[in-house]
Protein backbone atom coordinates (compact mmCIF):
# COMPACT_ATOMS: atom_id res chain seq x y z
CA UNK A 1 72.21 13.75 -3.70
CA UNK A 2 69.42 15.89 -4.79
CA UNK A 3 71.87 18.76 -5.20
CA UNK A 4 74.20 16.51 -7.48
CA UNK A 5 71.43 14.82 -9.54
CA UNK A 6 69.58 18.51 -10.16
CA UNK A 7 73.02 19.83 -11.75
CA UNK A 8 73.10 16.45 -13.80
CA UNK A 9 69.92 17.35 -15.49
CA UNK A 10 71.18 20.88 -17.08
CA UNK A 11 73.10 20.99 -20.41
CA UNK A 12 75.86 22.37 -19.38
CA UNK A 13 78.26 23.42 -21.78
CA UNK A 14 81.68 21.54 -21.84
CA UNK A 15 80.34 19.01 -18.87
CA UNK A 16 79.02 15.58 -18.16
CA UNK A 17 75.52 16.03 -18.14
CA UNK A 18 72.32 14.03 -19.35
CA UNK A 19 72.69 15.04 -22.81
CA UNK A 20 75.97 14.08 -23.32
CA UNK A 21 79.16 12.30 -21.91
CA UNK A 22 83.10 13.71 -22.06
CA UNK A 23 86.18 13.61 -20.93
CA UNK A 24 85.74 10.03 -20.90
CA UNK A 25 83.51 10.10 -18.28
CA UNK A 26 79.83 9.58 -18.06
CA UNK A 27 76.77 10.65 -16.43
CA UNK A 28 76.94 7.14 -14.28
CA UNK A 29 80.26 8.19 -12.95
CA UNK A 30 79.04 11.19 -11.42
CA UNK A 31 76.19 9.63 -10.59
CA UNK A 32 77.90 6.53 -8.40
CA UNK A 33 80.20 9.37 -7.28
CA UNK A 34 76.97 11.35 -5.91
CA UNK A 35 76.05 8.06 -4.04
CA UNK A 36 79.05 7.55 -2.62
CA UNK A 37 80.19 10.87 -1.01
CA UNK A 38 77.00 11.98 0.05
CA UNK A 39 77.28 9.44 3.46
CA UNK A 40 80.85 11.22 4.34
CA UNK A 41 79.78 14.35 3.52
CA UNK A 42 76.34 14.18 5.68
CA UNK A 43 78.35 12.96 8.61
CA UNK A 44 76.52 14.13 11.63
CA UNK A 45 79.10 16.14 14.05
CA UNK A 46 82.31 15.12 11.48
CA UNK A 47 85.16 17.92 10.90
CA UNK A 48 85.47 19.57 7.59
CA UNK A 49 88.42 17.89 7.07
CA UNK A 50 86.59 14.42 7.68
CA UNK A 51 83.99 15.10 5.65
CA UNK A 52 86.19 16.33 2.60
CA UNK A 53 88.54 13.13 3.32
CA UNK A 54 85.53 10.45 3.37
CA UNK A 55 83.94 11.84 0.45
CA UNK A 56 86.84 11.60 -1.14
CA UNK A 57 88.05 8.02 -0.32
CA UNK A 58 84.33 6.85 -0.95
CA UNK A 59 84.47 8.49 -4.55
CA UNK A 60 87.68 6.90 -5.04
CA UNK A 61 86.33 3.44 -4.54
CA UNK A 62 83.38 4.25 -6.30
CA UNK A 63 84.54 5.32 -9.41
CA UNK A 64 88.46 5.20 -9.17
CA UNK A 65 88.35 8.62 -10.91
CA UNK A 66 88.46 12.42 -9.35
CA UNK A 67 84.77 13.62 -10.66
CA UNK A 68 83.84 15.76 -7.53
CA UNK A 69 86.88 17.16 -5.71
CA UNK A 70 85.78 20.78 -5.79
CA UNK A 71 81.94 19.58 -5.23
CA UNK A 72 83.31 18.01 -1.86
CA UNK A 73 85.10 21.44 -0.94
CA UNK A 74 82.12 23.37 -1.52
CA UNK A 75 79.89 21.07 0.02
CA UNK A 76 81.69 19.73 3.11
CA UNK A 77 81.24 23.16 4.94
CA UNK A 78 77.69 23.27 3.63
CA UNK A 79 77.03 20.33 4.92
CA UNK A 80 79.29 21.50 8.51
CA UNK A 81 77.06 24.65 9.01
CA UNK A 82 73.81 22.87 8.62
CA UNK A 83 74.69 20.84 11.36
CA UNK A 84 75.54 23.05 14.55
CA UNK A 85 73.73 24.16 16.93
CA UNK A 86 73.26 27.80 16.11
CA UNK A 87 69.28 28.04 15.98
CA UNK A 88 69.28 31.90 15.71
CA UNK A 89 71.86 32.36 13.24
CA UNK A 90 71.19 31.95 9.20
CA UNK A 91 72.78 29.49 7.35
CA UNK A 92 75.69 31.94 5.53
CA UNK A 93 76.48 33.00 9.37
CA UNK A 94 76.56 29.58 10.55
CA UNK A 95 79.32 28.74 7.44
CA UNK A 96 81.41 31.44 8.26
CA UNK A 97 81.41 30.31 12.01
CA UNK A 98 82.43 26.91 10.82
CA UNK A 99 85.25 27.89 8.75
CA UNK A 100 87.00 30.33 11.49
CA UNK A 101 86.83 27.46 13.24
CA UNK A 102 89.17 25.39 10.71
CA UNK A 103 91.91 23.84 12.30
CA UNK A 104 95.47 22.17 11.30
CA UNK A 105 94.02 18.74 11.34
CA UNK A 106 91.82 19.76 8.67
CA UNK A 107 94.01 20.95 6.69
CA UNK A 108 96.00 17.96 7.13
CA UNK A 109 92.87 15.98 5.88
CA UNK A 110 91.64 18.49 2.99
CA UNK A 111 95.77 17.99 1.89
CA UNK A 112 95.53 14.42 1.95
CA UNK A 113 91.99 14.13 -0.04
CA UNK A 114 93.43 16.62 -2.83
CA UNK A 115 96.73 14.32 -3.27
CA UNK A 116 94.25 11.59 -3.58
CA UNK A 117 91.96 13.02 -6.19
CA UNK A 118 95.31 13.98 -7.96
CA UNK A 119 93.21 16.90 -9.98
CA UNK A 120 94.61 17.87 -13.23
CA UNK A 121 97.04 20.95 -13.21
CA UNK A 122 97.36 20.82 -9.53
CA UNK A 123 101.13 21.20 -9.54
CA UNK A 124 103.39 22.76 -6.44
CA UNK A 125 102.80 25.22 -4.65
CA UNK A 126 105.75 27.29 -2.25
CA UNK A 127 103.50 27.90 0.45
CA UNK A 128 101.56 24.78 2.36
CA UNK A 129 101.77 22.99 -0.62
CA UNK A 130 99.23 20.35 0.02
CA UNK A 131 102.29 17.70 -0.95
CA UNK A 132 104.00 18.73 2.59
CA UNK A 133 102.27 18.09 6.58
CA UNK A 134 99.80 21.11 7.26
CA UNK A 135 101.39 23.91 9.26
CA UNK A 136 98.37 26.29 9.01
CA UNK A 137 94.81 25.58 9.08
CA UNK A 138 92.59 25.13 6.30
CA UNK A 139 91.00 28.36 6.58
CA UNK A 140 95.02 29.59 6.17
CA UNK A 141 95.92 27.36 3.30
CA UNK A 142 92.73 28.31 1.59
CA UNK A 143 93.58 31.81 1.69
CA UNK A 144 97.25 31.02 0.06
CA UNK A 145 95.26 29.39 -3.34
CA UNK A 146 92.14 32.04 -3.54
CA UNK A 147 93.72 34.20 -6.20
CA UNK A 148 94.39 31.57 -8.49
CA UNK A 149 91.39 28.94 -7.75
CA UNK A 150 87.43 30.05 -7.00
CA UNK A 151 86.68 27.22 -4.54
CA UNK A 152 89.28 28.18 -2.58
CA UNK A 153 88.21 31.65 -3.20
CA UNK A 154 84.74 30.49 -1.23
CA UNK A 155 86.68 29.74 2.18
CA UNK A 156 87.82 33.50 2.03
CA UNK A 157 84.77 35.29 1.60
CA UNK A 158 82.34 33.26 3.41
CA UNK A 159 81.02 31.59 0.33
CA UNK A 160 80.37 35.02 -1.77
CA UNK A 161 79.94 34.18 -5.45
CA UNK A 162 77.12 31.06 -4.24
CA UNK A 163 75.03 33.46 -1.92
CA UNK A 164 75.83 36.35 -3.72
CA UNK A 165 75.77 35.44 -7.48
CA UNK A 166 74.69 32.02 -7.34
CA UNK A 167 71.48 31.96 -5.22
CA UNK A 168 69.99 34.82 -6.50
CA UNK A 169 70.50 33.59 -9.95
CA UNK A 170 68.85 30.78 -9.49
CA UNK A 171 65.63 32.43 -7.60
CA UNK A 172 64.76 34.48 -10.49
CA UNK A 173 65.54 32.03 -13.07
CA UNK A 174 63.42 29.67 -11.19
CA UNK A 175 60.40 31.68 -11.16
CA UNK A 176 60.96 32.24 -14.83
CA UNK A 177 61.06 28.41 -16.39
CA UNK A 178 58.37 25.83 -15.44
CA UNK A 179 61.33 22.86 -15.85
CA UNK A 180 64.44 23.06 -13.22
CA UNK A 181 66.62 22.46 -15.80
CA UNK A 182 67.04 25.93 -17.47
CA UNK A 183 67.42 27.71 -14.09
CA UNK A 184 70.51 25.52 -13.41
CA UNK A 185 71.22 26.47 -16.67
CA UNK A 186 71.22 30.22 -15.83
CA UNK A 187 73.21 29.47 -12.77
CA UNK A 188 76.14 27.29 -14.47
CA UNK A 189 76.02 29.56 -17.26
CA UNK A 190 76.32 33.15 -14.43
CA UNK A 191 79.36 31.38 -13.44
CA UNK A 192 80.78 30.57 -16.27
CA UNK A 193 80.46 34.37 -18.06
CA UNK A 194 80.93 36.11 -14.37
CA UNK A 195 84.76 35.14 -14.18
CA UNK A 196 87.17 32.65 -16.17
CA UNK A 197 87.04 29.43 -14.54
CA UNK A 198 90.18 28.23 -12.79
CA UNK A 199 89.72 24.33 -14.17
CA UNK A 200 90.69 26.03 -17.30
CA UNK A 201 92.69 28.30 -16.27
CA UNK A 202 94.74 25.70 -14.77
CA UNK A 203 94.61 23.14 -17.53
CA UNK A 204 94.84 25.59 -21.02
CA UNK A 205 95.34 29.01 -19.72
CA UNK A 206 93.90 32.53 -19.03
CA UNK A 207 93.65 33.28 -22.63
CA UNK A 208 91.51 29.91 -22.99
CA UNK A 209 89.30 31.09 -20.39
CA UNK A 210 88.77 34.25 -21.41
CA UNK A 211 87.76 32.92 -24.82
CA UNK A 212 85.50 30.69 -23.29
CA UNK A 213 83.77 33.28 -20.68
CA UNK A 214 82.98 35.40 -23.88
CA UNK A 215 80.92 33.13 -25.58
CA UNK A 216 79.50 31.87 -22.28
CA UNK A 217 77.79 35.57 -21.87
CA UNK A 218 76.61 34.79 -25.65
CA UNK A 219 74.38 31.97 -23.98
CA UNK A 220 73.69 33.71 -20.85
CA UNK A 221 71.85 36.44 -23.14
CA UNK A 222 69.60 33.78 -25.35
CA UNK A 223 68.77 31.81 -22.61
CA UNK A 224 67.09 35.21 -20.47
CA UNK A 225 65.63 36.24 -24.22
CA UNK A 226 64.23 33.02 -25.26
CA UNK A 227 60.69 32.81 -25.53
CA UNK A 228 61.22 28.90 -24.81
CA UNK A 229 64.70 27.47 -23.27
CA UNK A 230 64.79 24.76 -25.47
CA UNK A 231 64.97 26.67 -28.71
CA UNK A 232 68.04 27.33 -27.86
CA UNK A 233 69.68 23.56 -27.23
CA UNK A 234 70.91 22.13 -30.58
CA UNK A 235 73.33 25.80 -30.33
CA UNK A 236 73.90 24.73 -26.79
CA UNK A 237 74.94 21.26 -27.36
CA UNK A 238 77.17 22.24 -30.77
CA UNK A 239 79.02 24.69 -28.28
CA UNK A 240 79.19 21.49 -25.84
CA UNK A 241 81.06 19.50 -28.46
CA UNK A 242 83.01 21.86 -29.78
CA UNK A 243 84.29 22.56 -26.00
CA UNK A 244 84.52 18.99 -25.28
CA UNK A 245 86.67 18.27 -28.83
CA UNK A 246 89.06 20.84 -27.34
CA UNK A 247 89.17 19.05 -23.86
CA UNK A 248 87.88 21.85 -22.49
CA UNK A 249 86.25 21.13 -19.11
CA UNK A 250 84.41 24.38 -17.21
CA UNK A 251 84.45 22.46 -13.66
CA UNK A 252 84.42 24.98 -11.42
CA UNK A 253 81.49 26.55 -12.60
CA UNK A 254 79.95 23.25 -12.59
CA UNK A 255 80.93 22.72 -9.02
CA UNK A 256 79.98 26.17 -7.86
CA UNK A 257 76.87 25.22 -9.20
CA UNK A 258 76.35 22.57 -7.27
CA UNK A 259 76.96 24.27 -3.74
CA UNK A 260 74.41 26.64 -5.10
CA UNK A 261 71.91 24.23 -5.45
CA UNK A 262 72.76 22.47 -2.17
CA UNK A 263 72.56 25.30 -0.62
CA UNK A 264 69.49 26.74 -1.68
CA UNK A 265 67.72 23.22 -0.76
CA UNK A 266 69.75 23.57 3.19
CA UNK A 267 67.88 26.85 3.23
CA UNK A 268 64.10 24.77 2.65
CA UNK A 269 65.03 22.05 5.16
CA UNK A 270 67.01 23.71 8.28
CA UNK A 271 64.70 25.10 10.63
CA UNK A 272 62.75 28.38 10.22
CA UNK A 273 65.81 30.53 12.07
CA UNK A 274 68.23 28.98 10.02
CA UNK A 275 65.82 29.45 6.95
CA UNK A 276 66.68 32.66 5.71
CA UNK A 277 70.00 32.92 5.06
């Protein structure tokens, strides 16, 4: 909840967020949405695929809209590693234990929870199209979509661009700005000029993306020069509307974003041995 609320707060460019709707969607929507697949997603001892499925379902009747597909994907093996039993392992070791232990059931589960949140541009795929039973596991399927989409891309490489890119991002950005605002900020806004994001990608194209990535590292620059974060806003929030006039959605970096801050609050409640990484 905390994790979904925080990235909420920011001004993210081309998002729902507290300073502006879009999409036709609002900040309630993601908000009810939090709510709701938080319980699936927490479930004590539940499979990935569970957890992803229940989320899923819960958002559905929550909202009746996909807002959080690729939040759940991120977060449901978060939320997986946090809860074994590996007291002498960090938390990035525990996830990639989790997630080599994927299984064709969860694939089966993830498939049926991405039919149901029916994402924009999903399309067909020739190989374990999620559309067709599971013959590999999720860890497998994963794999087949990583060039093309960056949550998938997180299965493959133990969760790189959130402990890599992500985390430490958000560290130094923290210690620079009192509010936690502006270092969610930084972290949407590494994302977002690090790589095109596959939402638009997807939706409008590489060219689209590219365009968008560009400016993105615009912002990225005022924001670690600015004397005061919010001196840069009303530029912020034209950029917002001008993305948001184009239907231009960045939600993969907003998603990314919010594994990043979930997992950077797992690392301040897991034990001490589980603490550090």
């Amino acid at each position: 909840m905390w994790a979904c609320l925080a990235e909420l707060d920011a001004p993210k460019p081309g998002n729902v967020h507290a300073f502006a709707s879009g999409h036709r969607m609002t900040m309630g929507d993601f908000i009810h949405s939090a709510h709701a697949a938080a319980v699936p997603l927490s479930a004590e001892g539940a499979r990935i695929g569970a957890r992803i499925l229940g989320a899923v379902e819960a958002t559905s009747a929550a909202v009746g809209a996909n807002t959080n597909l690729g939040i759940i994907l991120l977060c449901a093996p978060l939320a997986a590693a946090a809860d074994t039993d590996l007291q002498k392992s960090q938390l990035r070791a525990a996830l990639s234990q989790v997630l080599r232990g994927l299984d064709v059931e969860d694939a089966a589960l993830a498939f049926r929870a991405i039919v149901k949140a029916a994402p924009a541009g999903l399309g067909n795929s020739t190989r374990h199209d999620v559309y067709a039973p599971a013959a590999v596991n999720l860890l497998e399927a994963m794999a087949e979509a990583a060039n093309r989409d960056r949550v998938a891309r997180q299965y493959t490489t133990d969760f790189a661009e959130i402990f890599e890119l992500g985390l430490p991002l958000f560290e130094a950005a923290r210690n620079s700005h009192a509010e936690q605002k502006w270092a969610t900020l930084a972290v949407f806004l590494g994302f977002l000029a690090g790589f095109p994001d596959s939402h638009i990608v997807r939706k409008l194209g590489a060219k689209k993306a590219a365009e968008v990535q560009r400016e993105a590292t615009k912002f990225q620059s005022r924001l670690r020069s600015a004397e005061r974060p919010a001196e840069i806003l009303p530029t912020l929030l034209a950029w917002d509307a001008a993305l948001k006039a184009e239907g231009i959605n960045p939600g993969t970096s907003a998603d990314l974003t919010v594994a990043t801050l979930f997992a950077d609050r797992l690392r301040t409640v897991l034990p001490p041995l589980l603490n550090s990484g």
